[in-house]
PDB file of N, CA and C in Angstrom:
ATOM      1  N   UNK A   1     136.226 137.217 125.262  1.00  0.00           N
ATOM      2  CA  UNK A   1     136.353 135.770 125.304  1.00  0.00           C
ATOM      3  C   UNK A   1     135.286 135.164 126.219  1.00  0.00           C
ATOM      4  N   UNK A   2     134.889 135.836 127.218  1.00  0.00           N
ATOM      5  CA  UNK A   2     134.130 135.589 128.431  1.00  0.00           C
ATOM      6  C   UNK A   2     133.021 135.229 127.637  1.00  0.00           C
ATOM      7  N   UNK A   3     132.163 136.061 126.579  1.00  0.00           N
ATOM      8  CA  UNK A   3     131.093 136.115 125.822  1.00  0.00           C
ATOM      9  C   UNK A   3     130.927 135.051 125.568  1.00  0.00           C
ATOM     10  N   UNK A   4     132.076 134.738 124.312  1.00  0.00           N
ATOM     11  CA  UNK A   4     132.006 133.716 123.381  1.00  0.00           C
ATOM     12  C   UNK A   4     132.011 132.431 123.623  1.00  0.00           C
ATOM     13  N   UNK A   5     132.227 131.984 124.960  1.00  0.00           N
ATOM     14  CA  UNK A   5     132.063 130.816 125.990  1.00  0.00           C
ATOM     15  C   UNK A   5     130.688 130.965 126.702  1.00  0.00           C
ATOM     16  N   UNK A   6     130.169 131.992 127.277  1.00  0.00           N
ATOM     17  CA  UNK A   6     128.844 131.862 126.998  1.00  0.00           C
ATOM     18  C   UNK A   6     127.711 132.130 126.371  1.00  0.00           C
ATOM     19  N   UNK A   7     128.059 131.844 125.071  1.00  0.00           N
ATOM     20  CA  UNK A   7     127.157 131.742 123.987  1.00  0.00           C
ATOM     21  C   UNK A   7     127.625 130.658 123.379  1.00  0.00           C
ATOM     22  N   UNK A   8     128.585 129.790 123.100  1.00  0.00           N
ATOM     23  CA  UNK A   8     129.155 128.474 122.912  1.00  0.00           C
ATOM     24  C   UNK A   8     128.042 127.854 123.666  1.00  0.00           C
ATOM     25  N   UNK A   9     128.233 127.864 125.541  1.00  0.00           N
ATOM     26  CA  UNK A   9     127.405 127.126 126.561  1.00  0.00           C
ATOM     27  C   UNK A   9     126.086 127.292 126.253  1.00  0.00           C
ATOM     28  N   UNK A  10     125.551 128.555 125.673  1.00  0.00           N
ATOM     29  CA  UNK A  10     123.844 128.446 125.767  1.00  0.00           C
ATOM     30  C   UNK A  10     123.332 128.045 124.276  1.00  0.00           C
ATOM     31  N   UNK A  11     124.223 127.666 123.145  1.00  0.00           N
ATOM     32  CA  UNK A  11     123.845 126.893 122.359  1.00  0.00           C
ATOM     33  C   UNK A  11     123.983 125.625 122.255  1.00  0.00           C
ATOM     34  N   UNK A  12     124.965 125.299 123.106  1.00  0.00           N
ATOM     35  CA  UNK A  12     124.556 123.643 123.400  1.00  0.00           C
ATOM     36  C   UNK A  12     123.468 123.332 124.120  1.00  0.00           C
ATOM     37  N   UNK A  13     123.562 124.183 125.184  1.00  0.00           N
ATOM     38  CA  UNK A  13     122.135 124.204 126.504  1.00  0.00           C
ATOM     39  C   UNK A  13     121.054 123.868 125.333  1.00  0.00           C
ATOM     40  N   UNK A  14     120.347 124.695 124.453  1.00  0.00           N
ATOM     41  CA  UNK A  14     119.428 124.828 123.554  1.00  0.00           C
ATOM     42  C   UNK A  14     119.403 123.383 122.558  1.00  0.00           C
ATOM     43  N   UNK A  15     120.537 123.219 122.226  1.00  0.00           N
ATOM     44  CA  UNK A  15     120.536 122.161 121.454  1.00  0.00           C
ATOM     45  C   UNK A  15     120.345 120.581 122.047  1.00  0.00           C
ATOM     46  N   UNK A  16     120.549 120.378 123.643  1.00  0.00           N
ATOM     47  CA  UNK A  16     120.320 119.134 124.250  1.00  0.00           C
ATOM     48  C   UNK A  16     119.093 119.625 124.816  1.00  0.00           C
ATOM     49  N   UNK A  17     118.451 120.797 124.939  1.00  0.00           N
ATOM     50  CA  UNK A  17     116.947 120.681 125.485  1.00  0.00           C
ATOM     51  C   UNK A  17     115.912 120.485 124.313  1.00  0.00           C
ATOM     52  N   UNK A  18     116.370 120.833 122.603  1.00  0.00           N
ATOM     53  CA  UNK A  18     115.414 120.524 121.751  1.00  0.00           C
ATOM     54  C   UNK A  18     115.785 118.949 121.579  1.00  0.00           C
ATOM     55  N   UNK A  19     116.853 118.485 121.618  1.00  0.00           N
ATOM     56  CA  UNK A  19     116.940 116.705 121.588  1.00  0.00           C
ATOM     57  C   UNK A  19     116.282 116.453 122.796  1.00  0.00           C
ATOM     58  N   UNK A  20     116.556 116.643 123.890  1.00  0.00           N
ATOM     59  CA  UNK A  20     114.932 116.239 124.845  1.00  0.00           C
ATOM     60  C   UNK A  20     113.811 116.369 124.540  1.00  0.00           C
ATOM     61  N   UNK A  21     113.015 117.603 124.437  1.00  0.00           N
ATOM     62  CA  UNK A  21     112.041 117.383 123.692  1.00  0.00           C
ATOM     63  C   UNK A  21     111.283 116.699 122.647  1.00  0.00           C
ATOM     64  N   UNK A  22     112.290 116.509 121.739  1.00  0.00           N
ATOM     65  CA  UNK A  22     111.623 116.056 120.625  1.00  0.00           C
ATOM     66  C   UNK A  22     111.693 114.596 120.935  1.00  0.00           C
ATOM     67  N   UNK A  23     112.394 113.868 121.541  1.00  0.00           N
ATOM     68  CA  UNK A  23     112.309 112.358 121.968  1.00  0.00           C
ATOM     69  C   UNK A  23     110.698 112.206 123.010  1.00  0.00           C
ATOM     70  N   UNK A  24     110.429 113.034 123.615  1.00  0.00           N
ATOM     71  CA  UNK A  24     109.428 113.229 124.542  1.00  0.00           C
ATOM     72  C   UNK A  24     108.229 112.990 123.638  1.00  0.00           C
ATOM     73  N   UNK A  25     107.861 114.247 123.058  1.00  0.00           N
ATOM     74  CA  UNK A  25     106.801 114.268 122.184  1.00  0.00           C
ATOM     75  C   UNK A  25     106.483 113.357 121.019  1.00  0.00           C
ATOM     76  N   UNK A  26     107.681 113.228 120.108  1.00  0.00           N
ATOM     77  CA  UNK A  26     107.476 112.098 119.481  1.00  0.00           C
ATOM     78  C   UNK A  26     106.711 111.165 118.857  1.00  0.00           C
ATOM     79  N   UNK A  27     106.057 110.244 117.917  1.00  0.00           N
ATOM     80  CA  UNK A  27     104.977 109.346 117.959  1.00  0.00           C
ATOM     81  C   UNK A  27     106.469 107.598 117.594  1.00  0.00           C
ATOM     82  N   UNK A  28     106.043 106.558 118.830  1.00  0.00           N
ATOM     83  CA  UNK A  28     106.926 106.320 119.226  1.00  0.00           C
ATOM     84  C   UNK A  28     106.855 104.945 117.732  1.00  0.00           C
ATOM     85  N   UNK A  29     105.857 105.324 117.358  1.00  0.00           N
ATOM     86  CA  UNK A  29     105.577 103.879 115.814  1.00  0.00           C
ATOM     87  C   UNK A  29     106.512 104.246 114.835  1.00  0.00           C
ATOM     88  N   UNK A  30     106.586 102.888 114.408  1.00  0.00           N
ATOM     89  CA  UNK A  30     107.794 103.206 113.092  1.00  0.00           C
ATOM     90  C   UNK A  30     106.746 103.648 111.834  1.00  0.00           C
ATOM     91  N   UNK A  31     107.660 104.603 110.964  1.00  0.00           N
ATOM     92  CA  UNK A  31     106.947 104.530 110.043  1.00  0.00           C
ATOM     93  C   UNK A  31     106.339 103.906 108.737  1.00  0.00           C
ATOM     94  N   UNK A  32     105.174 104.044 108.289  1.00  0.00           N
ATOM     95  CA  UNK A  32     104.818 102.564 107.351  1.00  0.00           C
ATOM     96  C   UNK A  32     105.264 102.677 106.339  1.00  0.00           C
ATOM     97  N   UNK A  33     105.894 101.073 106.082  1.00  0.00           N
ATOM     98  CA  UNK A  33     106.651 101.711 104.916  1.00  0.00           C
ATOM     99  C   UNK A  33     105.955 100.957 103.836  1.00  0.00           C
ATOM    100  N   UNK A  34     106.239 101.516 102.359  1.00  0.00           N
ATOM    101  CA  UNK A  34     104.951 100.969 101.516  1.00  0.00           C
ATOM    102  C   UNK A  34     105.083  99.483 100.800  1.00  0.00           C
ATOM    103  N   UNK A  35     104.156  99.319 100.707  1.00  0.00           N
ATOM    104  CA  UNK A  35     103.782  98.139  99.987  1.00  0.00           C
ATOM    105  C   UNK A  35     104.978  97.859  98.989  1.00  0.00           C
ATOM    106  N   UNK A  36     105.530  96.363  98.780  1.00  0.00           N
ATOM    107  CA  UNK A  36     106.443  96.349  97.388  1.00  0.00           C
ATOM    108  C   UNK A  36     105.433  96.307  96.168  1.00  0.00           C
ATOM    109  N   UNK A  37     106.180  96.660  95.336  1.00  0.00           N
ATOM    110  CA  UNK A  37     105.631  96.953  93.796  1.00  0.00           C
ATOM    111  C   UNK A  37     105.266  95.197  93.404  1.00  0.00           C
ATOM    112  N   UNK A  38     103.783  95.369  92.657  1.00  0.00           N
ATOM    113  CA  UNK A  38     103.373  93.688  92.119  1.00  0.00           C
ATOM    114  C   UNK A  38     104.056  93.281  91.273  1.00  0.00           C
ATOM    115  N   UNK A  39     104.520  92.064  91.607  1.00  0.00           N
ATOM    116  CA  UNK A  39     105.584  91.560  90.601  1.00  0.00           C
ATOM    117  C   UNK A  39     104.824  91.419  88.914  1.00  0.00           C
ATOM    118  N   UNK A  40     106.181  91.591  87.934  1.00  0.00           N
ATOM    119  CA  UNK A  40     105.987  91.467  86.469  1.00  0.00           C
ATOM    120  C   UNK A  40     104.823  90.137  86.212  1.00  0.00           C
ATOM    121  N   UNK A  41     103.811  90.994  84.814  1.00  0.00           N
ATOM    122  CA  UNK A  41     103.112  89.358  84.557  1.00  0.00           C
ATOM    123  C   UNK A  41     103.779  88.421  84.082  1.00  0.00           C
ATOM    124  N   UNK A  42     103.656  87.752  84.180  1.00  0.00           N
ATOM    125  CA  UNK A  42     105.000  86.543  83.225  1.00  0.00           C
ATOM    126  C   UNK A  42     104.830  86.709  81.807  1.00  0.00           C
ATOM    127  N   UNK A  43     105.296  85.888  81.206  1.00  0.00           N
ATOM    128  CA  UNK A  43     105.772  86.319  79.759  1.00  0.00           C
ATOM    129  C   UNK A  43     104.478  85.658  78.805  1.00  0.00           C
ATOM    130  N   UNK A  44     104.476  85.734  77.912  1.00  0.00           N
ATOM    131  CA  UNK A  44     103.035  85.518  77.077  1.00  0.00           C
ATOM    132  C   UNK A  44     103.836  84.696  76.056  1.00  0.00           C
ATOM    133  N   UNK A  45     103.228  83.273  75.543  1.00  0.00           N
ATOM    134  CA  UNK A  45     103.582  82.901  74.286  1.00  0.00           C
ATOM    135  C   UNK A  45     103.582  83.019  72.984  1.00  0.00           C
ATOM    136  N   UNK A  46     104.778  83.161  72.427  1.00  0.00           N
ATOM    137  CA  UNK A  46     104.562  83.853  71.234  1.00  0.00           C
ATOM    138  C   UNK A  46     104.199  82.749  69.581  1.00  0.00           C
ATOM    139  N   UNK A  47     103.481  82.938  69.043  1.00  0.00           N
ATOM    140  CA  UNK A  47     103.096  82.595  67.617  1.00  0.00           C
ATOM    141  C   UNK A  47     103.405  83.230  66.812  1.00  0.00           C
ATOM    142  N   UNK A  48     103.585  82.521  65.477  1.00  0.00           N
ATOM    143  CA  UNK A  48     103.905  82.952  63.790  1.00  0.00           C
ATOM    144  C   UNK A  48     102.483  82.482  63.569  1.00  0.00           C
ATOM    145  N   UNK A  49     102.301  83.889  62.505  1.00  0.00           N
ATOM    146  CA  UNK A  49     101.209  83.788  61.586  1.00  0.00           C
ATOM    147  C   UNK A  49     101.162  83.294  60.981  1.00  0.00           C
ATOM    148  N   UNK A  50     100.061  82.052  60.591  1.00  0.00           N
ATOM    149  CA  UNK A  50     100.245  80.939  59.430  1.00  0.00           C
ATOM    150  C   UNK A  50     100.029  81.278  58.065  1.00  0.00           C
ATOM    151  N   UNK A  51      99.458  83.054  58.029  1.00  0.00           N
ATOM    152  CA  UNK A  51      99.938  83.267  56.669  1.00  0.00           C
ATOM    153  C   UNK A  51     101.085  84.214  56.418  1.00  0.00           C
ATOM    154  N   UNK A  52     101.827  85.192  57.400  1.00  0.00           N
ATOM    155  CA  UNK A  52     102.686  86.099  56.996  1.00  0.00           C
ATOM    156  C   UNK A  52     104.017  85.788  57.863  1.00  0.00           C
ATOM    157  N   UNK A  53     103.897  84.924  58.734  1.00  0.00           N
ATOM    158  CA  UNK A  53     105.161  84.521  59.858  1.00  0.00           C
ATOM    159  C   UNK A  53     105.498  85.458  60.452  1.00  0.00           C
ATOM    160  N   UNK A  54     104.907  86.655  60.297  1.00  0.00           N
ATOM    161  CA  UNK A  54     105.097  87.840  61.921  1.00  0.00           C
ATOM    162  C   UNK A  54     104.769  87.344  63.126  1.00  0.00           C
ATOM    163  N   UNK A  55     105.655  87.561  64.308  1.00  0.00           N
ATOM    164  CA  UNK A  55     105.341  86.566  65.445  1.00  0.00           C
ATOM    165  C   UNK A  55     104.623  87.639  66.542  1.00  0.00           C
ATOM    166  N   UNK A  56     103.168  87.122  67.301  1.00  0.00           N
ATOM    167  CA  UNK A  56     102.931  88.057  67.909  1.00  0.00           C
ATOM    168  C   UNK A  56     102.336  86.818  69.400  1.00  0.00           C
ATOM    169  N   UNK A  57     102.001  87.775  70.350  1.00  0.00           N
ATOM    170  CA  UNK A  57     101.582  87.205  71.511  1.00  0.00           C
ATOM    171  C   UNK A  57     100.504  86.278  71.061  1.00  0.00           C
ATOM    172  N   UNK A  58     100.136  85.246  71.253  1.00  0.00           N
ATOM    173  CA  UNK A  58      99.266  84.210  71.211  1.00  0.00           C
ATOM    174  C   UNK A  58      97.719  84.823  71.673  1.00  0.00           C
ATOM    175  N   UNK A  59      97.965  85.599  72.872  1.00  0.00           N
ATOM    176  CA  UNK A  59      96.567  85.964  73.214  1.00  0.00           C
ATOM    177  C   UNK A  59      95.675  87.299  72.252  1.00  0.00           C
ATOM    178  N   UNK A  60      96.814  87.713  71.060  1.00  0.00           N
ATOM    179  CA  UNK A  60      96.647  88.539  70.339  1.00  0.00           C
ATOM    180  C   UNK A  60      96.660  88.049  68.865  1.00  0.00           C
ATOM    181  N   UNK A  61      96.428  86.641  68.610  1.00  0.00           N
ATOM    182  CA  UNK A  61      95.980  86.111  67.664  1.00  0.00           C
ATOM    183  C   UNK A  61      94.629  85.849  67.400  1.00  0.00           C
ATOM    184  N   UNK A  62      94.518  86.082  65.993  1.00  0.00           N
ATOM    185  CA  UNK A  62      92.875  85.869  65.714  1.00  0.00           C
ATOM    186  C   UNK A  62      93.282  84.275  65.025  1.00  0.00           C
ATOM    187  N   UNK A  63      92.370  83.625  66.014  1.00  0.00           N
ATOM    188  CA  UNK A  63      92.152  81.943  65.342  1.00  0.00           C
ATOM    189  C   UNK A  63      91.063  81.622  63.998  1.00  0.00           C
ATOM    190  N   UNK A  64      91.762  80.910  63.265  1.00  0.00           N
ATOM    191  CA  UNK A  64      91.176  79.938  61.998  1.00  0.00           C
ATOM    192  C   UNK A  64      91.424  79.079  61.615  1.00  0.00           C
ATOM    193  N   UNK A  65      90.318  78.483  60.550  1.00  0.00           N
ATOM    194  CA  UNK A  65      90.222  76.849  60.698  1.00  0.00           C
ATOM    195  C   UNK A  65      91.921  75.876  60.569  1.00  0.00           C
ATOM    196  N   UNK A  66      92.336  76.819  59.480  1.00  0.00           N
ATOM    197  CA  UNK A  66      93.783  76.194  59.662  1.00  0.00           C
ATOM    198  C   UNK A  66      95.219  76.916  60.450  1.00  0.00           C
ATOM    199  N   UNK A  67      94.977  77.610  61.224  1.00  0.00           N
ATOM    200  CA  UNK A  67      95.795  78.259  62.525  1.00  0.00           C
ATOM    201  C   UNK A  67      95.511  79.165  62.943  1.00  0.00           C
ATOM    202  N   UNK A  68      96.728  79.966  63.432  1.00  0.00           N
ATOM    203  CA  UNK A  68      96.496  81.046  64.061  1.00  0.00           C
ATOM    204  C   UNK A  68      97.148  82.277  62.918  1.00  0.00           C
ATOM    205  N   UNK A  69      96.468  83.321  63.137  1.00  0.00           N
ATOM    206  CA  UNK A  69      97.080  84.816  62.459  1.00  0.00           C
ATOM    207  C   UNK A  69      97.300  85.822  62.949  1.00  0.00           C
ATOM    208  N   UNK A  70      97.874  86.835  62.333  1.00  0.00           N
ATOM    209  CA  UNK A  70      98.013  88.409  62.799  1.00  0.00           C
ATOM    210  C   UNK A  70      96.618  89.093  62.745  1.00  0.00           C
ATOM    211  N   UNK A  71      96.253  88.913  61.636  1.00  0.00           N
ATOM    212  CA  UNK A  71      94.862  89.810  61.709  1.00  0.00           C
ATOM    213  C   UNK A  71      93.765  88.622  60.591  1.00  0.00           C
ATOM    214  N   UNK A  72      92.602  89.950  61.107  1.00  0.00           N
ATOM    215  CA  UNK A  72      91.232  88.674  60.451  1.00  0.00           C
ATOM    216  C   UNK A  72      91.319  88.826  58.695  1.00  0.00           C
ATOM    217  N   UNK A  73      92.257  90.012  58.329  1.00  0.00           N
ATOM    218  CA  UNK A  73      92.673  89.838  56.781  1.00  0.00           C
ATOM    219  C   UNK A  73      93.457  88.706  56.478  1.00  0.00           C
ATOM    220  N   UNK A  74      94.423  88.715  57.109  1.00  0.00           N
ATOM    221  CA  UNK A  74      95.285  87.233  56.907  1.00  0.00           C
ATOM    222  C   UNK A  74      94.588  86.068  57.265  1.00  0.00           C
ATOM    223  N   UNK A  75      93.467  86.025  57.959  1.00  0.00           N
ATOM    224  CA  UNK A  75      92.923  84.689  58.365  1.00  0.00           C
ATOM    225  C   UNK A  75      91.984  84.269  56.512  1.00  0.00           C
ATOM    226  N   UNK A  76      91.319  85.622  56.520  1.00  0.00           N
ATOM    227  CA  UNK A  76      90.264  85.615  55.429  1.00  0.00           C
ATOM    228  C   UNK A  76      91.452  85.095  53.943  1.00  0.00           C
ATOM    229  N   UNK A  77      93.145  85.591  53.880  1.00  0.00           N
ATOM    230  CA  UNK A  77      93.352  85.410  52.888  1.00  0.00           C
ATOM    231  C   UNK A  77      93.850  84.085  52.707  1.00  0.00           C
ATOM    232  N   UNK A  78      94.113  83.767  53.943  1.00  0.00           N
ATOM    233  CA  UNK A  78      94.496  82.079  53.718  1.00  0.00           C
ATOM    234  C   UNK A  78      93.169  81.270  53.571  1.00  0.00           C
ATOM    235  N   UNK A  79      92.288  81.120  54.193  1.00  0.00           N
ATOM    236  CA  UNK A  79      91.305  80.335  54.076  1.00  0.00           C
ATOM    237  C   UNK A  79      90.370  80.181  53.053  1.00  0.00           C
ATOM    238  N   UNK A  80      90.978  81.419  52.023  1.00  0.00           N
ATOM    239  CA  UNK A  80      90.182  81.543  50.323  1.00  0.00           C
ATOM    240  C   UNK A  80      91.556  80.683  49.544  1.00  0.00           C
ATOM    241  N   UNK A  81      92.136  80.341  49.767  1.00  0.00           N
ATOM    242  CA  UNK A  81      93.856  79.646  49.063  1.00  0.00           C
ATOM    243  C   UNK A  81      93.821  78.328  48.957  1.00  0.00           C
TER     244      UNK A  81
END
């Protein structure tokens, strides 16, 4: 029993001299924490094709004389009509 009380005592001993230490040595700065993530682009306006009415992002329309389209086939087939 005598033992097992001191080896109880010299692992606490050990365990409050590595919590000393390590508060000692330490680097006392917080750590950096990262950047937040860039917020979402906003939303894009959407158009119907003035010859097939598939709706796509506006900035992904090909323009002609009489609107906007999906592609430069649909522009070419309306503007022969």
């Amino acid at each position: 029993m005598k033992y097992l009380l001191m080896l109880a005592l010299a692992v606490l001993a050990l365990l409050w001299w590595r919590s000393l230490a390590s508060r000692g040595t330490g680097d006392k700065r917080k750590p950096a924490t990262p950047p937040p993530p860039p917020p979402p682009p906003p939303p894009q306006a959407m158009i119907a094709c003035d010859h097939c009415g598939v709706h796509l992002p506006g900035a992904d329309a090909v323009q002609g004389a009489h609107g906007a389209y999906c592609s430069p086939a649909h522009r070419q087939a309306a503007e022969k009509q």
